[in-house]
N, C-alpha and C. Protein backbone atom coordinates (compact mmCIF):
# COMPACT_ATOMS: atom_id res chain seq x y z
N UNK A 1 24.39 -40.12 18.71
CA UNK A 1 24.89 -41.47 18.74
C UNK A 1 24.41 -42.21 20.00
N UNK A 2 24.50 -41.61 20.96
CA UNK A 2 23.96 -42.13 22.01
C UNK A 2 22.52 -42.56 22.39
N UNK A 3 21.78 -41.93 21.60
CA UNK A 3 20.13 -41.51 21.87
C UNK A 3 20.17 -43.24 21.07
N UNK A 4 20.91 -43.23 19.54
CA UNK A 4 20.53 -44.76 19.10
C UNK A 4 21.17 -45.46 19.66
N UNK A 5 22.15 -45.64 20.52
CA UNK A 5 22.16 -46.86 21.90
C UNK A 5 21.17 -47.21 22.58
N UNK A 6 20.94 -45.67 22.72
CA UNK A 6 19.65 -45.73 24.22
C UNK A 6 18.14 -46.58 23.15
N UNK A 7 17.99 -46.13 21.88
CA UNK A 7 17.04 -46.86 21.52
C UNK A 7 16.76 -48.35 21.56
N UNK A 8 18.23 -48.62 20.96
CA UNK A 8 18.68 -50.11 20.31
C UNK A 8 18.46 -51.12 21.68
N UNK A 9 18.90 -50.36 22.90
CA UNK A 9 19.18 -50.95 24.58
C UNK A 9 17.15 -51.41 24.32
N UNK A 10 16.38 -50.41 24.39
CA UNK A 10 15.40 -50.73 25.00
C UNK A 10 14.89 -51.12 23.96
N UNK A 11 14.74 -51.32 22.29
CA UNK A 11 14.42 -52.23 21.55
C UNK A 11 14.30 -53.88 22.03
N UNK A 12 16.00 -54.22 22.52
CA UNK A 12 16.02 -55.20 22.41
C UNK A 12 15.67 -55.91 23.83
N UNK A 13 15.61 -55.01 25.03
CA UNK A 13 14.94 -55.73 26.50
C UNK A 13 13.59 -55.77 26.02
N UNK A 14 12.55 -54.67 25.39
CA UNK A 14 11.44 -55.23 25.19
C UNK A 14 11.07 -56.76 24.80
N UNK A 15 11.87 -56.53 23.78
CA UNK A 15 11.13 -57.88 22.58
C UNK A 15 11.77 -58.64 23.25
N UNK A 16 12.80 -59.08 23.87
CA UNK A 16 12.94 -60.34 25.02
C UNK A 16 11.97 -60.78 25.88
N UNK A 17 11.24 -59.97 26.83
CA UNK A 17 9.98 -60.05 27.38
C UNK A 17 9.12 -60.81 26.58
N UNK A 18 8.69 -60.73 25.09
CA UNK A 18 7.60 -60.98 24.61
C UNK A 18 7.26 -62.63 25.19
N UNK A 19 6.22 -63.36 25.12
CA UNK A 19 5.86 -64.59 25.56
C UNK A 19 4.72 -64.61 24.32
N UNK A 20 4.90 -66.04 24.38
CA UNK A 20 3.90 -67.06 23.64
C UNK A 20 2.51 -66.58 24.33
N UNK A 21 1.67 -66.38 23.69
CA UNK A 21 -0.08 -66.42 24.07
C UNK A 21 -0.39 -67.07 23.12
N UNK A 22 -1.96 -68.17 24.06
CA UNK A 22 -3.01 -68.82 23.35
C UNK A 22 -3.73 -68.16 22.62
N UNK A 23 -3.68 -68.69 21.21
CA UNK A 23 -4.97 -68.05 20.64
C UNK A 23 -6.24 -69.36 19.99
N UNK A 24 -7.17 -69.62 20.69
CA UNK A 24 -8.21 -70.70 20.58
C UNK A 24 -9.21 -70.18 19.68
N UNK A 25 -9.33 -71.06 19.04
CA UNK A 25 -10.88 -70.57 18.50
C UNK A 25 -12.20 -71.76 19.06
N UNK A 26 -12.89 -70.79 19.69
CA UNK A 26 -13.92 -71.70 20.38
C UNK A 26 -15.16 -71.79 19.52
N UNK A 27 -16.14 -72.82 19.29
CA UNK A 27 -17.18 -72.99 18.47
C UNK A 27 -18.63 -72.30 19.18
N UNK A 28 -18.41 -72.17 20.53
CA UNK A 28 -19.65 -71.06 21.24
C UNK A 28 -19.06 -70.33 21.79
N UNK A 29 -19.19 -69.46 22.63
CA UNK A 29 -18.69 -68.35 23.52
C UNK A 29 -19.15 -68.80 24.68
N UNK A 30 -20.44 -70.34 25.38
CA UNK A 30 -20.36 -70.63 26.47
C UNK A 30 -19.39 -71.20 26.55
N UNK A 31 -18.78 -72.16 25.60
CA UNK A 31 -17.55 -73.49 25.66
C UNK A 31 -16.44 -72.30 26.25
N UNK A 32 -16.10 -70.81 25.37
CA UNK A 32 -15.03 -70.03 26.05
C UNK A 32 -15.03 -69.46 27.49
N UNK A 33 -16.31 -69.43 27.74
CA UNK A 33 -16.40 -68.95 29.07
C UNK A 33 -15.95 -70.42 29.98
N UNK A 34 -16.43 -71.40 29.53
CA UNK A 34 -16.43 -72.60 30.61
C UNK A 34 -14.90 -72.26 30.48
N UNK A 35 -13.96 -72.28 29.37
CA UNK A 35 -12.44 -72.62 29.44
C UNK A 35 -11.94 -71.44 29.85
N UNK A 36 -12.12 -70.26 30.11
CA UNK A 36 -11.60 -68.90 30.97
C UNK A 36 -11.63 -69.52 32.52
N UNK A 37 -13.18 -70.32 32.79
CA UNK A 37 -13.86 -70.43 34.45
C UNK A 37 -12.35 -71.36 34.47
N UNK A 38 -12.30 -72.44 34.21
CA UNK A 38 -11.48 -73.80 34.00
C UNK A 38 -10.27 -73.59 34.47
N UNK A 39 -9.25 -72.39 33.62
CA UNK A 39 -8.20 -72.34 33.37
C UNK A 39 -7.82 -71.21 34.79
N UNK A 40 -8.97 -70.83 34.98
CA UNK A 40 -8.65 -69.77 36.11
C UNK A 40 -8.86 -70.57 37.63
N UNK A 41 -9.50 -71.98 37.36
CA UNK A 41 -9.53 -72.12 39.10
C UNK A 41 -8.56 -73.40 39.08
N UNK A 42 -7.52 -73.89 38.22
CA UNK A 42 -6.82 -74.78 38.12
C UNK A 42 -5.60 -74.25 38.12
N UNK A 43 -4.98 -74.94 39.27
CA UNK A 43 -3.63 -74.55 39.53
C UNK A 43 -2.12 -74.84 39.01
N UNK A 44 -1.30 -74.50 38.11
CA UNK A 44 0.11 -73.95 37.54
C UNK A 44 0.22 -75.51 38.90
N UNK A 45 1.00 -76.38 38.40
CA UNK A 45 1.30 -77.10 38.78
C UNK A 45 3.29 -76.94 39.61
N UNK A 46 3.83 -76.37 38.62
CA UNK A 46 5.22 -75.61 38.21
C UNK A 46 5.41 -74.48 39.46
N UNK A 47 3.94 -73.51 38.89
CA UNK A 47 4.14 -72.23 39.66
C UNK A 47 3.61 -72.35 41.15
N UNK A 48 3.12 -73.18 41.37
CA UNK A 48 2.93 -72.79 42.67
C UNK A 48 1.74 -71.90 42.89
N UNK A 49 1.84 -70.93 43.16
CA UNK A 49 0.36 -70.24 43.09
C UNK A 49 -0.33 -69.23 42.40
N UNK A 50 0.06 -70.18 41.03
CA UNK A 50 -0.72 -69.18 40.08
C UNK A 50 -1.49 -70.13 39.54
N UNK A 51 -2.42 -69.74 38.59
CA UNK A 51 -3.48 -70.42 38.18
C UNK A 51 -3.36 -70.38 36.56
N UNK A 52 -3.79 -71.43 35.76
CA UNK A 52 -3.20 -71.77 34.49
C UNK A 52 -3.48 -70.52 33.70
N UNK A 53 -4.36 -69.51 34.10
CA UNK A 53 -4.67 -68.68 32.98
C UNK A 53 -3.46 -67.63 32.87
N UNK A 54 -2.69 -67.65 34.19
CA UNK A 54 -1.79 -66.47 34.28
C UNK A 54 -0.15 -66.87 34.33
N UNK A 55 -0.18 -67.63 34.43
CA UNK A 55 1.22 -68.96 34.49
C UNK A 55 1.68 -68.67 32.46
N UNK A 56 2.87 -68.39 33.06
CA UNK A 56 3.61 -68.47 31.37
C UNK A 56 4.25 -69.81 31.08
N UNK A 57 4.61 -70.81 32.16
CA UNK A 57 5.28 -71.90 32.02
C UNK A 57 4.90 -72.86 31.25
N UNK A 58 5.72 -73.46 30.44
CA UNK A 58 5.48 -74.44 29.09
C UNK A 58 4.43 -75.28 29.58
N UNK A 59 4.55 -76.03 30.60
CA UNK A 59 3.68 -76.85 31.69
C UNK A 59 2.05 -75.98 31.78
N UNK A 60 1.79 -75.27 32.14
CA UNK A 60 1.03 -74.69 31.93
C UNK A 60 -0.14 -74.25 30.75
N UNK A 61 1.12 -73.76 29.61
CA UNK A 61 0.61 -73.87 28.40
C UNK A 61 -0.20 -75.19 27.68
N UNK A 62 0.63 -76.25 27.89
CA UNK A 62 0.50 -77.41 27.86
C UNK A 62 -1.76 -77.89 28.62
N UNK A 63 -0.99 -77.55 29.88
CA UNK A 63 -2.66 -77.70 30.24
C UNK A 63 -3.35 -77.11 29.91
N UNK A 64 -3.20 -75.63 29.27
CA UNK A 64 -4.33 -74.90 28.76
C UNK A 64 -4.71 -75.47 27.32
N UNK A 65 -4.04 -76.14 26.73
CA UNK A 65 -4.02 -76.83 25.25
C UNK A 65 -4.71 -78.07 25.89
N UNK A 66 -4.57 -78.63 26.67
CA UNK A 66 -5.28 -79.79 27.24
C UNK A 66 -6.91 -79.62 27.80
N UNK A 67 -6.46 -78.52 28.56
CA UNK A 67 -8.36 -78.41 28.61
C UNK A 67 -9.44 -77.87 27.40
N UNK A 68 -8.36 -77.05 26.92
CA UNK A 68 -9.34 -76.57 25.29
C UNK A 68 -9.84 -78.03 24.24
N UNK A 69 -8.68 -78.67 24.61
CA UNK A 69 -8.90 -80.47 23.75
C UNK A 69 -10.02 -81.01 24.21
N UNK A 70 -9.80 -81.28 25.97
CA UNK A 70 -10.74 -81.84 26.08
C UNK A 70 -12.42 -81.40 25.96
N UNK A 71 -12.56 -79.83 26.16
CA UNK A 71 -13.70 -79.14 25.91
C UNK A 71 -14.23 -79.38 24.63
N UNK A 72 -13.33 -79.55 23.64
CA UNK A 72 -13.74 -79.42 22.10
C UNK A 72 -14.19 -81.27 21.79
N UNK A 73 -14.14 -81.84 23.20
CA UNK A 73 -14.56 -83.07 23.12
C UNK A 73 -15.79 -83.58 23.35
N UNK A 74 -16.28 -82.36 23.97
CA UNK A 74 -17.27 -82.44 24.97
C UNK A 74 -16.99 -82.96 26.13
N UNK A 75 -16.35 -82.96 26.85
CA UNK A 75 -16.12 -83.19 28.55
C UNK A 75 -17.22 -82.09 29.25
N UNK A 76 -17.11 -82.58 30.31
CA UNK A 76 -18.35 -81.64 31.19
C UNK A 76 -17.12 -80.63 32.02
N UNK A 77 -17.32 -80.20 33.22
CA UNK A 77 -16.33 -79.37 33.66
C UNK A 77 -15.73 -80.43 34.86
N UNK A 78 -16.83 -81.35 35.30
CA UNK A 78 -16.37 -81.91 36.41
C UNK A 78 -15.13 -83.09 35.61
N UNK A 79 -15.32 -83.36 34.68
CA UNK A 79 -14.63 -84.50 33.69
C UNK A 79 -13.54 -84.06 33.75
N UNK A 80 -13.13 -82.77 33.28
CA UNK A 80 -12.02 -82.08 33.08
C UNK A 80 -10.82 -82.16 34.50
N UNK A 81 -11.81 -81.46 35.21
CA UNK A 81 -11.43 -81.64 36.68
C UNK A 81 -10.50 -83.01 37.21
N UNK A 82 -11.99 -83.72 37.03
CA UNK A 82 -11.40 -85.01 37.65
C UNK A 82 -10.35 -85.39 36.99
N UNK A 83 -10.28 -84.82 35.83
CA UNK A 83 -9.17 -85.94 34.67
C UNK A 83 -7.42 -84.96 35.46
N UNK A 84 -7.26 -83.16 35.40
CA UNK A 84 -6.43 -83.00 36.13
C UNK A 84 -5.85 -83.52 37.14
N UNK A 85 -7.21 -83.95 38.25
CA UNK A 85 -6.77 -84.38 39.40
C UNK A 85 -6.17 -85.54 39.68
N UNK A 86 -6.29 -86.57 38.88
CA UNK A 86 -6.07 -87.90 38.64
C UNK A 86 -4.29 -87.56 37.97
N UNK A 87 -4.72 -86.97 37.33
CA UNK A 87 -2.83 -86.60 36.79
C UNK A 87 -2.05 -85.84 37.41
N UNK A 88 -2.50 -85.00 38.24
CA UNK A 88 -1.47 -83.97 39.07
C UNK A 88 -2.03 -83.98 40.20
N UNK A 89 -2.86 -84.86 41.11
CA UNK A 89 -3.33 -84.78 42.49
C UNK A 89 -4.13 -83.47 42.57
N UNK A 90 -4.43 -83.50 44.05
CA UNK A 90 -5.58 -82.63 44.41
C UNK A 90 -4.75 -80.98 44.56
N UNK A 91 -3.39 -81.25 43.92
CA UNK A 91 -2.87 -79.68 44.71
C UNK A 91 -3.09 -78.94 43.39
N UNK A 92 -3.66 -79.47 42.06
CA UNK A 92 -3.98 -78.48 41.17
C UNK A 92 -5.28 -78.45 41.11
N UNK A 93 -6.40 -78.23 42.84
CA UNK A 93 -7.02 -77.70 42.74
C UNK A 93 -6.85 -76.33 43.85
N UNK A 94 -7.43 -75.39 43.43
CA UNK A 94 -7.15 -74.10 44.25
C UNK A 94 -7.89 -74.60 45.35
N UNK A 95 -9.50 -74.74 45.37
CA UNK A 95 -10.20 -75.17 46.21
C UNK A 95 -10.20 -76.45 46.56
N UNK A 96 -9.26 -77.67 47.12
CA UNK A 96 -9.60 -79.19 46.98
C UNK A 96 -10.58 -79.46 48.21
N UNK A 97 -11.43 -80.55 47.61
CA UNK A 97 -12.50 -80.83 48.42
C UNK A 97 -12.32 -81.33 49.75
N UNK A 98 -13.54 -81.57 50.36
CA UNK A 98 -13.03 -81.82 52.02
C UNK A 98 -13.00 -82.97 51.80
N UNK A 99 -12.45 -84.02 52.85
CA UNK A 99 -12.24 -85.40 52.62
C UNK A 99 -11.65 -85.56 53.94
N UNK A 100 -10.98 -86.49 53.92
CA UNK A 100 -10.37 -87.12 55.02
C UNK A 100 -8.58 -86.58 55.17
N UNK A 101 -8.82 -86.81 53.85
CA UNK A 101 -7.30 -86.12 53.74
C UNK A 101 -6.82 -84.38 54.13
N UNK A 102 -7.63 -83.94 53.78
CA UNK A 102 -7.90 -82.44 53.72
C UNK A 102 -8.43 -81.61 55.08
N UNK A 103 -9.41 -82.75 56.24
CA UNK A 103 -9.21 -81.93 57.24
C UNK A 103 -8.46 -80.96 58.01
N UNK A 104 -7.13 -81.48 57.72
CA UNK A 104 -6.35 -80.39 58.37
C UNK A 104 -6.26 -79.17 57.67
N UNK A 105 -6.14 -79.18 55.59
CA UNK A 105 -6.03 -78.19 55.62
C UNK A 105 -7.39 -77.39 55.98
N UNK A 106 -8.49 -77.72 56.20
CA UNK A 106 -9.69 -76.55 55.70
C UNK A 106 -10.20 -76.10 58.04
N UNK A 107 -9.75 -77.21 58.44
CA UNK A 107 -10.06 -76.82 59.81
C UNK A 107 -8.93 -76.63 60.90
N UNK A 108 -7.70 -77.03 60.46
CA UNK A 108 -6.46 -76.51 61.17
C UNK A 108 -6.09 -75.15 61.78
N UNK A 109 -6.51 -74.25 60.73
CA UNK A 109 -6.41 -72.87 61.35
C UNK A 109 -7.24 -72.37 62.15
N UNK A 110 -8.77 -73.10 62.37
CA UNK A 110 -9.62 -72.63 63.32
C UNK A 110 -9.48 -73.37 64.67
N UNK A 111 -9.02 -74.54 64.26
CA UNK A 111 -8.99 -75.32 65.54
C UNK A 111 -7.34 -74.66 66.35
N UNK A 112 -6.10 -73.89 65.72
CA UNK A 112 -5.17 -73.44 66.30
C UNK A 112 -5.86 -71.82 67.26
N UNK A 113 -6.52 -71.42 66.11
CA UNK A 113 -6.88 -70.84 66.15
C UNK A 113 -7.58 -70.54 67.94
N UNK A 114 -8.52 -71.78 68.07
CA UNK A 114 -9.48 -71.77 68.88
C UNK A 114 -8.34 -72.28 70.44
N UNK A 115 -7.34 -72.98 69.99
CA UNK A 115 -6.79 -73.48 71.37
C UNK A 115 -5.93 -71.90 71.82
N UNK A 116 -5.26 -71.03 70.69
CA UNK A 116 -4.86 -70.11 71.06
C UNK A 116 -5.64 -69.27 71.96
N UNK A 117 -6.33 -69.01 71.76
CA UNK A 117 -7.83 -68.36 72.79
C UNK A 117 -7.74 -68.50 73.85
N UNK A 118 -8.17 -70.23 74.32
CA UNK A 118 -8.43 -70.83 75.54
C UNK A 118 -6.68 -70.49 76.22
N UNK A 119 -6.21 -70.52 75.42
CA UNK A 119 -4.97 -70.66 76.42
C UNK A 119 -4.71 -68.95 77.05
N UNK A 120 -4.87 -67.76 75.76
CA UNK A 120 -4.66 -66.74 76.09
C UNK A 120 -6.30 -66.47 77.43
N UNK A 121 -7.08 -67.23 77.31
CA UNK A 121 -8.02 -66.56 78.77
C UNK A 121 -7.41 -67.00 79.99
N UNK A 122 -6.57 -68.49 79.73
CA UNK A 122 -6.42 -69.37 81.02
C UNK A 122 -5.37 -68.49 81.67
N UNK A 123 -4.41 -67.87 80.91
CA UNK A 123 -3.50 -66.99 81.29
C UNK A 123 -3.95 -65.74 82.10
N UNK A 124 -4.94 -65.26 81.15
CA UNK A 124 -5.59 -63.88 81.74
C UNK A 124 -6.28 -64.40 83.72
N UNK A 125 -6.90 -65.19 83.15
CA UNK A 125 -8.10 -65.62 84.59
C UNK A 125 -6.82 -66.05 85.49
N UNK A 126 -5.82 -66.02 85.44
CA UNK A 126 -5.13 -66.83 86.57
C UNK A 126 -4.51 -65.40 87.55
N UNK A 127 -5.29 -65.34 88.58
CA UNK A 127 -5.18 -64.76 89.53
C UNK A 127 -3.41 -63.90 90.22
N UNK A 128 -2.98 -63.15 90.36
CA UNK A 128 -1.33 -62.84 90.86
C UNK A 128 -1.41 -63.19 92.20
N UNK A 129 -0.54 -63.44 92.48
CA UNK A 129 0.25 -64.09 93.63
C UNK A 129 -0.38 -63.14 94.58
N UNK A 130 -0.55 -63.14 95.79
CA UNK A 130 -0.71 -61.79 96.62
C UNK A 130 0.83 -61.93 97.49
N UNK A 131 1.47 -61.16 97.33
CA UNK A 131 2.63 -61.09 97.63
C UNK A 131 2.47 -61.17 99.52
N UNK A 132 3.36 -61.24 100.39
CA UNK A 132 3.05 -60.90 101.99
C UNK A 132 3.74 -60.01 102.36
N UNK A 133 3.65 -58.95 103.18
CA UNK A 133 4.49 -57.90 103.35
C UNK A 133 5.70 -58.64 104.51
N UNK A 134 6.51 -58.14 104.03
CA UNK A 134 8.45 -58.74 104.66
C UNK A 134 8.34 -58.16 106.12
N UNK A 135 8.52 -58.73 107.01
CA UNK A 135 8.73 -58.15 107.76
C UNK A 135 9.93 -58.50 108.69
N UNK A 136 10.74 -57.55 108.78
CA UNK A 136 12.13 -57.25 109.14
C UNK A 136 12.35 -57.23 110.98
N UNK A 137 13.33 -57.99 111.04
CA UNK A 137 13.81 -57.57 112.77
C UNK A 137 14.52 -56.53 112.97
N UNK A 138 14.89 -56.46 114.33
CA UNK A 138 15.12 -55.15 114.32
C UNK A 138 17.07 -55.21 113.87
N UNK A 139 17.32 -56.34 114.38
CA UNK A 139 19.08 -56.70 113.34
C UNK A 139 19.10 -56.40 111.60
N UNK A 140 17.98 -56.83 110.87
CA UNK A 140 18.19 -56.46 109.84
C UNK A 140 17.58 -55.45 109.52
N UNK A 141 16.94 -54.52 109.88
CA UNK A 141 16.81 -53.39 109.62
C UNK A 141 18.22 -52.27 109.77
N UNK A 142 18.60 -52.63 111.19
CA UNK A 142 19.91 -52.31 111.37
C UNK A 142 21.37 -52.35 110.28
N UNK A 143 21.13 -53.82 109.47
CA UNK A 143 22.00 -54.18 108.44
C UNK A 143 21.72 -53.30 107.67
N UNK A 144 20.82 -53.06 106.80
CA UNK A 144 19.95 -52.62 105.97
C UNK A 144 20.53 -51.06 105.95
N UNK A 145 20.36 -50.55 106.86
CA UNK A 145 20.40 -49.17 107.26
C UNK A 145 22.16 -48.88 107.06
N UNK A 146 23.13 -50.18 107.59
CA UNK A 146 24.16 -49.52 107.65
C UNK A 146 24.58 -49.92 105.94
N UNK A 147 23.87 -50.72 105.42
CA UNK A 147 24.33 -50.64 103.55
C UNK A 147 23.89 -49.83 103.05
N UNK A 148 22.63 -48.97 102.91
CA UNK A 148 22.33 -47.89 102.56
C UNK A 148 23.29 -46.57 103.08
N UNK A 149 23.61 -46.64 103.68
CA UNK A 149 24.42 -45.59 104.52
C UNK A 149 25.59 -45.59 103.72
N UNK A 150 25.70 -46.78 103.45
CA UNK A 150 27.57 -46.62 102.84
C UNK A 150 27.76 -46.26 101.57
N UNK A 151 26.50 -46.55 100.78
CA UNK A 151 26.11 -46.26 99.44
C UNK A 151 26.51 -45.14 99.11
């Protein structure tokens, strides 16, 4: 009796898991390759950092039905592109181009990068103090002597 619990249990967590997959039919096998390249360097808008080919989100699905449309239209790849970018900005590209806007992200980390450096040598090169040796009278040596003493 138990063994068909234990079945029925993991029957039914499987088939919950299951998800919707695309199934396209492409008219060449370059048009499928362009929409594999496509779907893999365009970014899950939803997910954050996944890329449409691996993203289960309806949103997602959605764009993968959108770029197969527009392919079966003949769009070029840059068409496609541009047409995402225009609708969801430059953050559904993995790679977005350099621009004006984008300097910081593509040279920010070298330029932190590079001040971290200068600062860790300026630290290093800066010379220690040369300390001066103390030199004591003969009263406080005397003090000295009678606090150690009492210790």
């Amino acid at each position: 009796m138990k063994y068909l619990i234990l079945i029925m249990l993991f029957t039914f967590t499987f088939s919950a898991q299951a998800w919707e997959t695309d199934t396209y039919v492409f008219n060449d096998e370059v048009t499928e390759i362009r929409y594999k390249s496509l779907v893999k360097e365009l970014r899950c808008p939803k997910c954050q950092n996944q890329n449409l080919a691996d993203s289960n989100s309806p949103i997602a699905a959605d764009l993968r039905r959108e770029v197969f449309e527009l392919l079966e239209q003949g769009k070029s790849d840059g068409e496609i592109v541009d047409f995402m970018v225009k609708r969801y900005g430059e953050f559904v590209l993995y790679r977005p181009k350099v621009s004006g806007l984008t300097y910081v992200l593509w040279f920010g980390p070298a330029l932190l990068l590079l001040v971290g450096v200068v600062v860790v040598v300026q630290i290093l090169r800066k010379k220690p103090v040369k300390k001066e040796a103390v030199v004591l009278s003969e009263e406080q040596k005397d003090k000295l002597a009678q606090i150690l003493k009492d210790k």
